[in-house]
Protein backbone atom coordinates (compact mmCIF):
# COMPACT_ATOMS: atom_id res chain seq x y z
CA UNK A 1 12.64 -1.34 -29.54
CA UNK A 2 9.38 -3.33 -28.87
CA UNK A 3 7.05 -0.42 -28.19
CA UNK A 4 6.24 -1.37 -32.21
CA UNK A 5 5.60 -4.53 -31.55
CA UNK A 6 9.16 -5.43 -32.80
CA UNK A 7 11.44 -8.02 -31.01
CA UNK A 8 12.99 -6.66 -28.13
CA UNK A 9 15.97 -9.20 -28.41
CA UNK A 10 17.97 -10.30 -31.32
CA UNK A 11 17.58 -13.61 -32.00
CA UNK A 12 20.19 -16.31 -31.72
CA UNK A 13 22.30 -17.58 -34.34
CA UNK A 14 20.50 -20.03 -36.88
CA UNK A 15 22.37 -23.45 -37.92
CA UNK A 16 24.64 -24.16 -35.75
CA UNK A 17 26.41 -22.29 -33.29
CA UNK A 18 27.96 -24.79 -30.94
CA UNK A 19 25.41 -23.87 -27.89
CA UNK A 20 23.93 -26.86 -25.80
CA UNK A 21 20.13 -27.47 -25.78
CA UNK A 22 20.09 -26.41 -22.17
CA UNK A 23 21.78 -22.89 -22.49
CA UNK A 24 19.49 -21.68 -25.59
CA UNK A 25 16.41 -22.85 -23.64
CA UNK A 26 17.93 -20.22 -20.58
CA UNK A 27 17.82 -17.98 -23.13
CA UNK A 28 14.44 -18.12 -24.82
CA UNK A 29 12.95 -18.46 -21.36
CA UNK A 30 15.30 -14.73 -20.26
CA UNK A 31 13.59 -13.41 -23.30
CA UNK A 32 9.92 -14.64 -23.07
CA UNK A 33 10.07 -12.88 -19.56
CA UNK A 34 11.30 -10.08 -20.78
CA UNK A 35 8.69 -10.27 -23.40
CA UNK A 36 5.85 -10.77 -20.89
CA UNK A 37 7.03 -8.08 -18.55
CA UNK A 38 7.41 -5.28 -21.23
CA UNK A 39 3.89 -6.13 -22.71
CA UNK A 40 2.06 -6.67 -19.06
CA UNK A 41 3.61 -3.27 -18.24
CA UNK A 42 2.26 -1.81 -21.37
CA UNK A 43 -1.16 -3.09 -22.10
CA UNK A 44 -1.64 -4.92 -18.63
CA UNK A 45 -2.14 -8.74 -18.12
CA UNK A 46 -5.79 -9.28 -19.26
CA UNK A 47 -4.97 -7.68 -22.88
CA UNK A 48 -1.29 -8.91 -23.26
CA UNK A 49 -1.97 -12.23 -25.60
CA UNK A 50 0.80 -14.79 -26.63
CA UNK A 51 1.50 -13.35 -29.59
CA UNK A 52 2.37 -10.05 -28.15
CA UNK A 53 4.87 -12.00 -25.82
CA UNK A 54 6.80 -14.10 -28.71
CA UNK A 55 6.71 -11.06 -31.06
CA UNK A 56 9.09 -9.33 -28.50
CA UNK A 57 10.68 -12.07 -27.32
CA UNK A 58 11.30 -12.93 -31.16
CA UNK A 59 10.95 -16.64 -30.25
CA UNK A 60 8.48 -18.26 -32.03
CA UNK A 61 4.94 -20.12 -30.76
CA UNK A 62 6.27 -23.30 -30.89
CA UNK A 63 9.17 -22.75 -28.73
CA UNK A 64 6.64 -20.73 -26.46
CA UNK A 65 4.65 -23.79 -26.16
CA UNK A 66 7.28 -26.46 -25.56
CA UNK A 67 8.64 -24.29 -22.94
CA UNK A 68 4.88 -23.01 -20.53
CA UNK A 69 1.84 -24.35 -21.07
CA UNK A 70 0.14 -20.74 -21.35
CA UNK A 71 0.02 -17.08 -21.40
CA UNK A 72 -0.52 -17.80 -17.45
CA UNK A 73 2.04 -19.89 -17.17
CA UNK A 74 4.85 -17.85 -18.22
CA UNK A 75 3.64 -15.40 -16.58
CA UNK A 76 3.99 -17.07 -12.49
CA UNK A 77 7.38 -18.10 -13.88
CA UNK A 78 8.22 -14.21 -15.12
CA UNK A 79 7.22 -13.04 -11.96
CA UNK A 80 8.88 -15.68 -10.14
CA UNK A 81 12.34 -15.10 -11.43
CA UNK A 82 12.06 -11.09 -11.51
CA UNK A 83 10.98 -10.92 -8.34
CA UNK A 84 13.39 -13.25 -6.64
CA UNK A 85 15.68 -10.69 -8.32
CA UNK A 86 14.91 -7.95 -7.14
CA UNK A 87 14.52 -8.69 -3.65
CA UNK A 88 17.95 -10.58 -3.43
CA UNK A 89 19.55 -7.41 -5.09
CA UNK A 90 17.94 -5.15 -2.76
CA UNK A 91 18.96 -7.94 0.31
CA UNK A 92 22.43 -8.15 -0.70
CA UNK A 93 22.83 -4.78 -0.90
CA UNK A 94 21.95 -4.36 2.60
CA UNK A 95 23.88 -7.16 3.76
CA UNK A 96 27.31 -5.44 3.32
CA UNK A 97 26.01 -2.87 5.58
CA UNK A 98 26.79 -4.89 9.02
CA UNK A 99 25.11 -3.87 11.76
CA UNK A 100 25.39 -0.45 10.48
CA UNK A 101 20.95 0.38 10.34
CA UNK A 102 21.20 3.85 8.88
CA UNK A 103 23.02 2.34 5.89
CA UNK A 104 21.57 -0.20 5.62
CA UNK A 105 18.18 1.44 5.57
CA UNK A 106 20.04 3.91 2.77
CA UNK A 107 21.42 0.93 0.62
CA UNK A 108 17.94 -0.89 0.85
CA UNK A 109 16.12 2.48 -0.79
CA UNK A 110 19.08 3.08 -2.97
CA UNK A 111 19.08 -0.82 -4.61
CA UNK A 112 15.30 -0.16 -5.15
CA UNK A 113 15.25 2.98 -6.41
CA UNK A 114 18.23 1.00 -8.97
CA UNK A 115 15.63 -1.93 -9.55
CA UNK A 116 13.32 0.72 -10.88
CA UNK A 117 15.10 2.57 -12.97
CA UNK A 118 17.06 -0.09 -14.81
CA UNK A 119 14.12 -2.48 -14.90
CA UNK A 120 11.06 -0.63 -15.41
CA UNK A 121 8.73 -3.14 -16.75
CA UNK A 122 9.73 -6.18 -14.25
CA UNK A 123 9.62 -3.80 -11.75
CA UNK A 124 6.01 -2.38 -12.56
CA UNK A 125 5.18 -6.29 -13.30
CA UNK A 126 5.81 -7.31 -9.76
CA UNK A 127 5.09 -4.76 -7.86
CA UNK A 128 0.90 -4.54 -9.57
CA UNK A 129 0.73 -6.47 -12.04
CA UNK A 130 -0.51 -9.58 -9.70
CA UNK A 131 -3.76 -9.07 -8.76
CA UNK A 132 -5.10 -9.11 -12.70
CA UNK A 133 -3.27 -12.55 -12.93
CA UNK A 134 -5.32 -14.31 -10.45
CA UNK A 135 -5.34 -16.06 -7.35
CA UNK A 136 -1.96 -17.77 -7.91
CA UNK A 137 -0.28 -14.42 -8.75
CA UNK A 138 -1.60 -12.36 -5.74
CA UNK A 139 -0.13 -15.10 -3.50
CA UNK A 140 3.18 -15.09 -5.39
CA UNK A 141 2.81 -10.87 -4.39
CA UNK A 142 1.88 -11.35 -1.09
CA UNK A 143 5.21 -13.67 -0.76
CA UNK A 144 7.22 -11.02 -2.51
CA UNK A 145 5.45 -8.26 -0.04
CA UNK A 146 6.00 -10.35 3.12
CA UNK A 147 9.76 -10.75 2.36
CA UNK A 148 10.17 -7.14 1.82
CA UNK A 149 8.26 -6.36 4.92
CA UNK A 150 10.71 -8.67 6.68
CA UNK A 151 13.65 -7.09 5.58
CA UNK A 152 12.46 -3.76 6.76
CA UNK A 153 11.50 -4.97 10.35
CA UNK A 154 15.42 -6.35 9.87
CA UNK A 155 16.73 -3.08 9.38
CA UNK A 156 14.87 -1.04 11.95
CA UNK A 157 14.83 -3.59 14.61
CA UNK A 158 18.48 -2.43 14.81
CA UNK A 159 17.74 1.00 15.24
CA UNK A 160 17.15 2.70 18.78
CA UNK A 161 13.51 2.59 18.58
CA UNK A 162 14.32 -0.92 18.21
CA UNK A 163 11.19 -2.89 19.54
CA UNK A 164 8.54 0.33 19.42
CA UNK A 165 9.02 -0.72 15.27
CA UNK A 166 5.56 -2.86 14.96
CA UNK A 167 4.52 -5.13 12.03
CA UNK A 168 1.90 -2.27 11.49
CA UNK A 169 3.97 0.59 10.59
CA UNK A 170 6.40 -2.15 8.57
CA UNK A 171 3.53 -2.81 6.72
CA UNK A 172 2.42 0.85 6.19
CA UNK A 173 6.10 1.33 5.07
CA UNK A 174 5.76 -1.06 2.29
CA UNK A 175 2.00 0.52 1.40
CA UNK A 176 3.82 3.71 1.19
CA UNK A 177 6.09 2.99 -1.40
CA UNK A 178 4.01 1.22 -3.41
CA UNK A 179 1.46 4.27 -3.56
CA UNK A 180 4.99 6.69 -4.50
CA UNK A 181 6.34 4.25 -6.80
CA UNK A 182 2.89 3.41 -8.73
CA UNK A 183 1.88 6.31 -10.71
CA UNK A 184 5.77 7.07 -11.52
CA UNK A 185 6.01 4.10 -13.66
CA UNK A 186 4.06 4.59 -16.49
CA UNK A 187 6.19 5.54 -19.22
CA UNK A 188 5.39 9.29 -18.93
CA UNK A 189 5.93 9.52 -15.19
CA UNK A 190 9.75 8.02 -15.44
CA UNK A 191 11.17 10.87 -15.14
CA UNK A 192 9.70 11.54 -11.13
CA UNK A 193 10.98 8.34 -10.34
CA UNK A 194 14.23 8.81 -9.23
CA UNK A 195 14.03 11.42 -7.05
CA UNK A 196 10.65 9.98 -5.38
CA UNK A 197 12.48 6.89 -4.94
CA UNK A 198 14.82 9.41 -2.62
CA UNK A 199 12.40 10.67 -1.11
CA UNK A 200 11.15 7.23 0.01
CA UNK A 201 14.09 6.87 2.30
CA UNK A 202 13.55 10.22 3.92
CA UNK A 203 10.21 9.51 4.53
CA UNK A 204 11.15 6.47 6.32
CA UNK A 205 13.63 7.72 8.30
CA UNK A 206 10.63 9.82 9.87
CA UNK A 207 9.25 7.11 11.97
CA UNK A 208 12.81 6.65 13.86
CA UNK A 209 12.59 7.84 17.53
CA UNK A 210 15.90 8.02 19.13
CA UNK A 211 13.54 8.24 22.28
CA UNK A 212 13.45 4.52 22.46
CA UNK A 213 12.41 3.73 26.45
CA UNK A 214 9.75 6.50 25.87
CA UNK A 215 8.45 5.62 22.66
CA UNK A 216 8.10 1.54 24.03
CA UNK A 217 6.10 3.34 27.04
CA UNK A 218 3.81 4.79 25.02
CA UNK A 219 3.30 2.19 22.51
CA UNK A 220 2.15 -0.18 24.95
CA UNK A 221 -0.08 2.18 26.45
CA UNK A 222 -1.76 3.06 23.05
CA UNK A 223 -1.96 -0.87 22.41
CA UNK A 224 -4.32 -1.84 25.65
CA UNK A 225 -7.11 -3.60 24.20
CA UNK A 226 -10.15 -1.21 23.61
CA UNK A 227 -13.19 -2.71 22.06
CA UNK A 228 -15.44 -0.87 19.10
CA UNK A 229 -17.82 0.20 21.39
CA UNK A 230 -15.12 2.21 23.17
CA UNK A 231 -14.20 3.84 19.97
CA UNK A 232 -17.76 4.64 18.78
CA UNK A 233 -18.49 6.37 22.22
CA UNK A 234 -15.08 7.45 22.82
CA UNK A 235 -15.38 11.10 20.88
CA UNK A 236 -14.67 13.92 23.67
CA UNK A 237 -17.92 15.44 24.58
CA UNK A 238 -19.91 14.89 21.13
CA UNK A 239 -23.17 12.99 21.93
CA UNK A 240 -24.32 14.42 17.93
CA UNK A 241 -21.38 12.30 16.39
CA UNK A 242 -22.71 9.21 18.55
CA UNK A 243 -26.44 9.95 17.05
CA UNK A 244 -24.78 10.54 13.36
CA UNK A 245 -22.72 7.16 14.44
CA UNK A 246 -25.34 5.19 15.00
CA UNK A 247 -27.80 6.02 12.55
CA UNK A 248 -24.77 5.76 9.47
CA UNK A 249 -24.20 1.67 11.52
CA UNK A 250 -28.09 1.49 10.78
CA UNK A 251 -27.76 2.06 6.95
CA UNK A 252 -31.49 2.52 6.47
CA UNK A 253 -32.93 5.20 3.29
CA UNK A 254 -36.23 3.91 2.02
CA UNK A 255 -35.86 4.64 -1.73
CA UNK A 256 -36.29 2.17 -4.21
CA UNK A 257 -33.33 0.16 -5.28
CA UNK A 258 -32.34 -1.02 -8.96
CA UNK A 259 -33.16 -5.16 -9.28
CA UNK A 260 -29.99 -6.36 -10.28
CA UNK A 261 -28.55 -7.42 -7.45
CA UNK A 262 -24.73 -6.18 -8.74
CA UNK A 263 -26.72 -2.49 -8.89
CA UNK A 264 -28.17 -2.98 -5.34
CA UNK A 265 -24.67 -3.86 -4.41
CA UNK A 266 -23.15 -0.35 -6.08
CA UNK A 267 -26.22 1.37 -4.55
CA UNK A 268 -25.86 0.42 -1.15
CA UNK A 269 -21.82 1.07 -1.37
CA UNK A 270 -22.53 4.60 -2.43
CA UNK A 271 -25.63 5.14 0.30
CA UNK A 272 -22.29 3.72 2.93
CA UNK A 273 -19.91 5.95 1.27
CA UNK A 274 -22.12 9.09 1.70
CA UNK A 275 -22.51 8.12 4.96
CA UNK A 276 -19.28 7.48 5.94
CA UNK A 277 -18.35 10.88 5.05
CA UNK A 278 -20.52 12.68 6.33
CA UNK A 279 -19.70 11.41 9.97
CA UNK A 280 -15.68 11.89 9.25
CA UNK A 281 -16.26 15.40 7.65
CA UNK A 282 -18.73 16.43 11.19
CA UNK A 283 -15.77 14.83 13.40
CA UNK A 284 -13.36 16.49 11.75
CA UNK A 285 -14.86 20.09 11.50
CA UNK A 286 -14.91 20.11 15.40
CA UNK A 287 -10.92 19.74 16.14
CA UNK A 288 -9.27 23.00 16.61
CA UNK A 289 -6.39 22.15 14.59
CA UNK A 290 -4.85 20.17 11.72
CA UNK A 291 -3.09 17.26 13.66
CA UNK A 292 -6.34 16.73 15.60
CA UNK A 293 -8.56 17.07 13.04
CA UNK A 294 -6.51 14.33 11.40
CA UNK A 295 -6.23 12.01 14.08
CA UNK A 296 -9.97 12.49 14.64
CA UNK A 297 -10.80 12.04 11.01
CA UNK A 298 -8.60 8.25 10.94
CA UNK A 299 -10.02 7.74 14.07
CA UNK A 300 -13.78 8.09 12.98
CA UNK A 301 -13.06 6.23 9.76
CA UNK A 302 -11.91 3.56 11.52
CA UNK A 303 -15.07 3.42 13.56
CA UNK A 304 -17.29 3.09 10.60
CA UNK A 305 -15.36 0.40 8.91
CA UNK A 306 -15.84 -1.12 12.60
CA UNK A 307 -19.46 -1.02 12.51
CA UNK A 308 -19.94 -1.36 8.29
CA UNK A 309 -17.49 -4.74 7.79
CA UNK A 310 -19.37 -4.99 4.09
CA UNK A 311 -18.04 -1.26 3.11
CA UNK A 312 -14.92 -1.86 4.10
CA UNK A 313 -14.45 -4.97 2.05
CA UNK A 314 -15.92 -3.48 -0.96
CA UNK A 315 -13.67 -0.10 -0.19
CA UNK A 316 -10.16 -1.79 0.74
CA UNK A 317 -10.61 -5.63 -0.14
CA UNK A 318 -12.92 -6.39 -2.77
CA UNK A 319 -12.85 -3.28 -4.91
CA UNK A 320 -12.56 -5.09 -8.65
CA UNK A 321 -15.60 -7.14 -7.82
CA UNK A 322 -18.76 -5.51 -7.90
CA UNK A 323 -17.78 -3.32 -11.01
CA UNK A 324 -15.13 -0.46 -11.46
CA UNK A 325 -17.56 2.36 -10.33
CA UNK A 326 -16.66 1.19 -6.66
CA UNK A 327 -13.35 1.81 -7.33
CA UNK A 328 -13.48 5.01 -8.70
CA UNK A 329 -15.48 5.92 -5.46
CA UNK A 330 -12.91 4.53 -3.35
CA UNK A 331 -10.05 6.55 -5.72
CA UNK A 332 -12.32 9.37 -4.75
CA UNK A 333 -11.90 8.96 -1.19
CA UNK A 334 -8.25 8.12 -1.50
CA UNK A 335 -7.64 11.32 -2.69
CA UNK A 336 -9.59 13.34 -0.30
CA UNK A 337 -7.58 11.66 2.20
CA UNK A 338 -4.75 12.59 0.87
CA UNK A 339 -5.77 16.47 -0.23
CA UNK A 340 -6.37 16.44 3.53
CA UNK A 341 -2.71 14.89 4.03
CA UNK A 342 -1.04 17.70 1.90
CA UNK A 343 -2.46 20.54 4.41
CA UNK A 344 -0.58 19.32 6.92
CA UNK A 345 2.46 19.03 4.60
CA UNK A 346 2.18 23.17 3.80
CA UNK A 347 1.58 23.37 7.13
CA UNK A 348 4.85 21.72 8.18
CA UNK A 349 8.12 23.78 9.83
CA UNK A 350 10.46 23.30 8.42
CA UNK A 351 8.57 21.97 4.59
CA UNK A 352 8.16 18.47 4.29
CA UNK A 353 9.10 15.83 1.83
CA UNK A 354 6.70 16.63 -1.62
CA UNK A 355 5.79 12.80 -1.62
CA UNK A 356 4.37 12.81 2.26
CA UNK A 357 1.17 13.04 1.72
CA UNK A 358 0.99 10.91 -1.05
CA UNK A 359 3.12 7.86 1.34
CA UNK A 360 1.20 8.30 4.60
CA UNK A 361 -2.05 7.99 2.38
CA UNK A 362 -0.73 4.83 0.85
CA UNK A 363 0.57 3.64 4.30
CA UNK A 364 -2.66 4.48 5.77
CA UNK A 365 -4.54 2.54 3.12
CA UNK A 366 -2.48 -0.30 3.06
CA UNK A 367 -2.83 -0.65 7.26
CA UNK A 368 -6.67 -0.93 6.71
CA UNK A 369 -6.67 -3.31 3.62
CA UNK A 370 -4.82 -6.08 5.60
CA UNK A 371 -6.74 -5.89 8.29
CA UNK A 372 -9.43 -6.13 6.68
CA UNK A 373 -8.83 -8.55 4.36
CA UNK A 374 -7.77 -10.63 7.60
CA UNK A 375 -11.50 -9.84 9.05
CA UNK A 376 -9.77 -8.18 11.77
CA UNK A 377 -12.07 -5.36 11.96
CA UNK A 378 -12.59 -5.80 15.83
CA UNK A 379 -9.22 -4.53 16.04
CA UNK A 380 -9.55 -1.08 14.58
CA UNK A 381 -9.52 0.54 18.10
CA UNK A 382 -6.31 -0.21 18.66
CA UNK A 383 -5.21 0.62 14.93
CA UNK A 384 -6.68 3.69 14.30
CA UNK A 385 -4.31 5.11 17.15
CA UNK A 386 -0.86 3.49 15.45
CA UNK A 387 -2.62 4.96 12.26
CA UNK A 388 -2.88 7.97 13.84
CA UNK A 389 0.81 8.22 14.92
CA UNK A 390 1.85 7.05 10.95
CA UNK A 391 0.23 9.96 9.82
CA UNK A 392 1.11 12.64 11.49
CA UNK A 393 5.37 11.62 12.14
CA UNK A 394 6.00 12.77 8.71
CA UNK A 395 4.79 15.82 9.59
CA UNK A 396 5.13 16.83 13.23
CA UNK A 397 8.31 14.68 13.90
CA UNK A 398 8.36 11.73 16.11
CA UNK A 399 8.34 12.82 19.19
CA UNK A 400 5.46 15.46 18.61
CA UNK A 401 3.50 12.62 16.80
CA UNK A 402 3.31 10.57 20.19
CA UNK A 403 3.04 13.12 22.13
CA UNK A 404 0.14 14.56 20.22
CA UNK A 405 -1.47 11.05 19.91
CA UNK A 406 -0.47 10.11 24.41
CA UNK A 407 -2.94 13.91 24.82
CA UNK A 408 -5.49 12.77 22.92
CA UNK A 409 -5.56 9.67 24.80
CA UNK A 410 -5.64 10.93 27.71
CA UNK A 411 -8.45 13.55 27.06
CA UNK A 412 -10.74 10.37 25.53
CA UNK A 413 -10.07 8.47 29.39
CA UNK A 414 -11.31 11.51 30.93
CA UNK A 415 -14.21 11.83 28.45
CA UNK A 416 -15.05 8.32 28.92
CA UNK A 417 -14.65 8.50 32.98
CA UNK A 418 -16.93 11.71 33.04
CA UNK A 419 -19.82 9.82 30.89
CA UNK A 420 -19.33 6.59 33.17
């Protein structure tokens, strides 16, 4: 039903059926939701119109009316209610769990992946449907997201890494899943959903490090204050990547722009991209092997956001405003990110999770999007080494990951103390 256009509801009783005012309004409201979140999830929010919504609802306009003002309306209130839904089913679930983290970590995953599958549309409604909505929406989102996030710092603050668990990699977590669960709930993709959704809570599990005093160690000594600088000049013995640094924090190129000033905009965003990755691919072709040629690529990314604040909030904050050719450029980059992600997944011994790369990327992504959109871009020194660690646990383990990322560390000091 409804994917017609037909109602998805039956309609109540006409004449009458002995139900108060107040109880048939619950009900046409249920069913407008519904309405809204099966058509948003189908056509998306800018092309679902009222009629769509009261056709499967089968309520008619004038009871649309006297309930929301507008299409906009209805929809905060949709979202509202479906979301507070969710996240109290996937809270209670976890409550029953005690002090018990594991299971609780388990039941979380489990009452989500259960959200999804039973509720498609409200799910795919609240999880991306925001942003199209409008500035009321996305802060309804960033509610739902900060709740979520909460509950997961919950849950692992119980674990034995206990404290080493930042807001960072809570974040990331979140980032993660919504890059998983996103293509897997279109209508064609339903059927991946279930098992990604497992897959989710394995991939989890691989930032816990039952090496708790050692892990806290070595996450304060990866989060002394370094400033941009540091980073830019901080590449082991590679005064070329400095030069190629410098001169992509220049911008520069003398050809002749377009007039418009949205095309000059577009222009100089591709000039940056090119730019961009041409320093990360040089960087990266020097490391001997995969994990450092990963950490070294995040590393040098993060640098050139650092020193190009306007590419970064076209790339991770701003990407639906100059025009949807930025954003397929930035899709672009996403997925060479994460082609370079699903080396180190083949790599792996024993094989990793199939939906690694495609987590860590959104993980990644999401890390650099809020700090960005925070203008905290004078603190990607310090992130690009957690970022480095979120990338590579998945794939190395936990233990390996910091050890891997405490080396590198170590070699940059020396590096830095030989040029001083």
């Amino acid at each position: 039903m409804g994917s017609n256009g037909t109602s998805l509801y039956g309609r109540l009783p006409s004449g009458p059926h002995g139900l108060d005012k107040a109880t048939v309004a619950s009900n046409q409201r249920a069913r407008l939701y519904g309405g809204m979140a099966h058509s948003v999830a189908l056509r998306g929010y800018q092309a679902t119109s009222v009629s769509d919504v009261i056709r499967l609802a089968g309520v008619s306009r004038t009871t649309f009316y006297e309930l929301f003002a507008n299409k906009h309306d209805c929809f905060l209130a949709a979202y509202e209610t479906m979301s507070y839904r969710m996240i109290k089913n996937i809270h209670g679930s976890c409550r029953s769990c005690g002090g018990d983290w594991l299971r609780a970590l388990n039941s979380a995953f489990d009452a989500l992946r259960a959200e999804v599958m039973c509720e498609t549309s409200a799910a795919r409604m609240v999880i991306f449907e925001a942003p199209p909505a409008g500035p009321d929406a996305i802060q309804r989102s960033r509610k739902v997201r900060g709740v979520f996030e909460h509950m997961l710092q919950q849950i692992l603050s119980l674990s034995p890494a206990g404290p080493a668990i930042s807001c960072t990699l809570v974040k990331a977590l979140t980032g993660g899943v919504r890059s998983v669960l996103h293509p897997r709930l279109y209508p064609g993709n339903l059927p991946e959903l279930d098992a990604a959704t497992y897959e989710l809570a394995l991939w989890a599990l691989a930032y816990h490090a039952p090496e708790a005093e050692a892990d806290r160690k070595l996450n304060h000594c990866s989060t002394q204050s370094r400033s941009n600088s540091e980073l830019l000049g901080g590449y082991p013995s590679s005064p070329q990547a400095r030069a190629l640094a410098r001169e992509c924090a220049q911008g520069g190129g003398s050809q002749a722009r377009p007039a418009g000033a949205r095309d000059v905009v577009i222009d100089r965003f591709h000039e940056a991209a090119e730019r961009g990755c041409r320093s990360v691919d040089w960087i990266a072709e020097q490391a001997p092997a995969w994990p450092t040629e990963l950490g070294e690529s995040i590393r040098a990314l993060a640098c050139f956001i650092a020193v190009n604040p306007s590419f970064g909030r076209m790339s991770f904050a701003e990407i639906s405003k100059p025009g949807p050719e930025i954003g397929a450029r930035t899709h672009e980059l996403f997925g060479e990110f994460r082609a370079l992600l699903e080396r180190g997944r083949e790599l792996s011994e024993p094989p990793r999770s199939a939906i690694a790369g495609e987590a860590v990327a959104g993980a990644v992504w999401e890390s650099i999007h809020h700090h960005v959109s925070l203008g905290r871009t004078h603190s990607f020194a310090e992130l690009s080494e957690e970022l480095t660690y979120i990338a590579l646990a998945p794939f190395t383990g936990s233990r390996e990951a910091r050890r891997l990322l405490s080396q590198r560390m170590g070699s940059s000091r020396q590096a830095q103390s030989a040029v001083a």
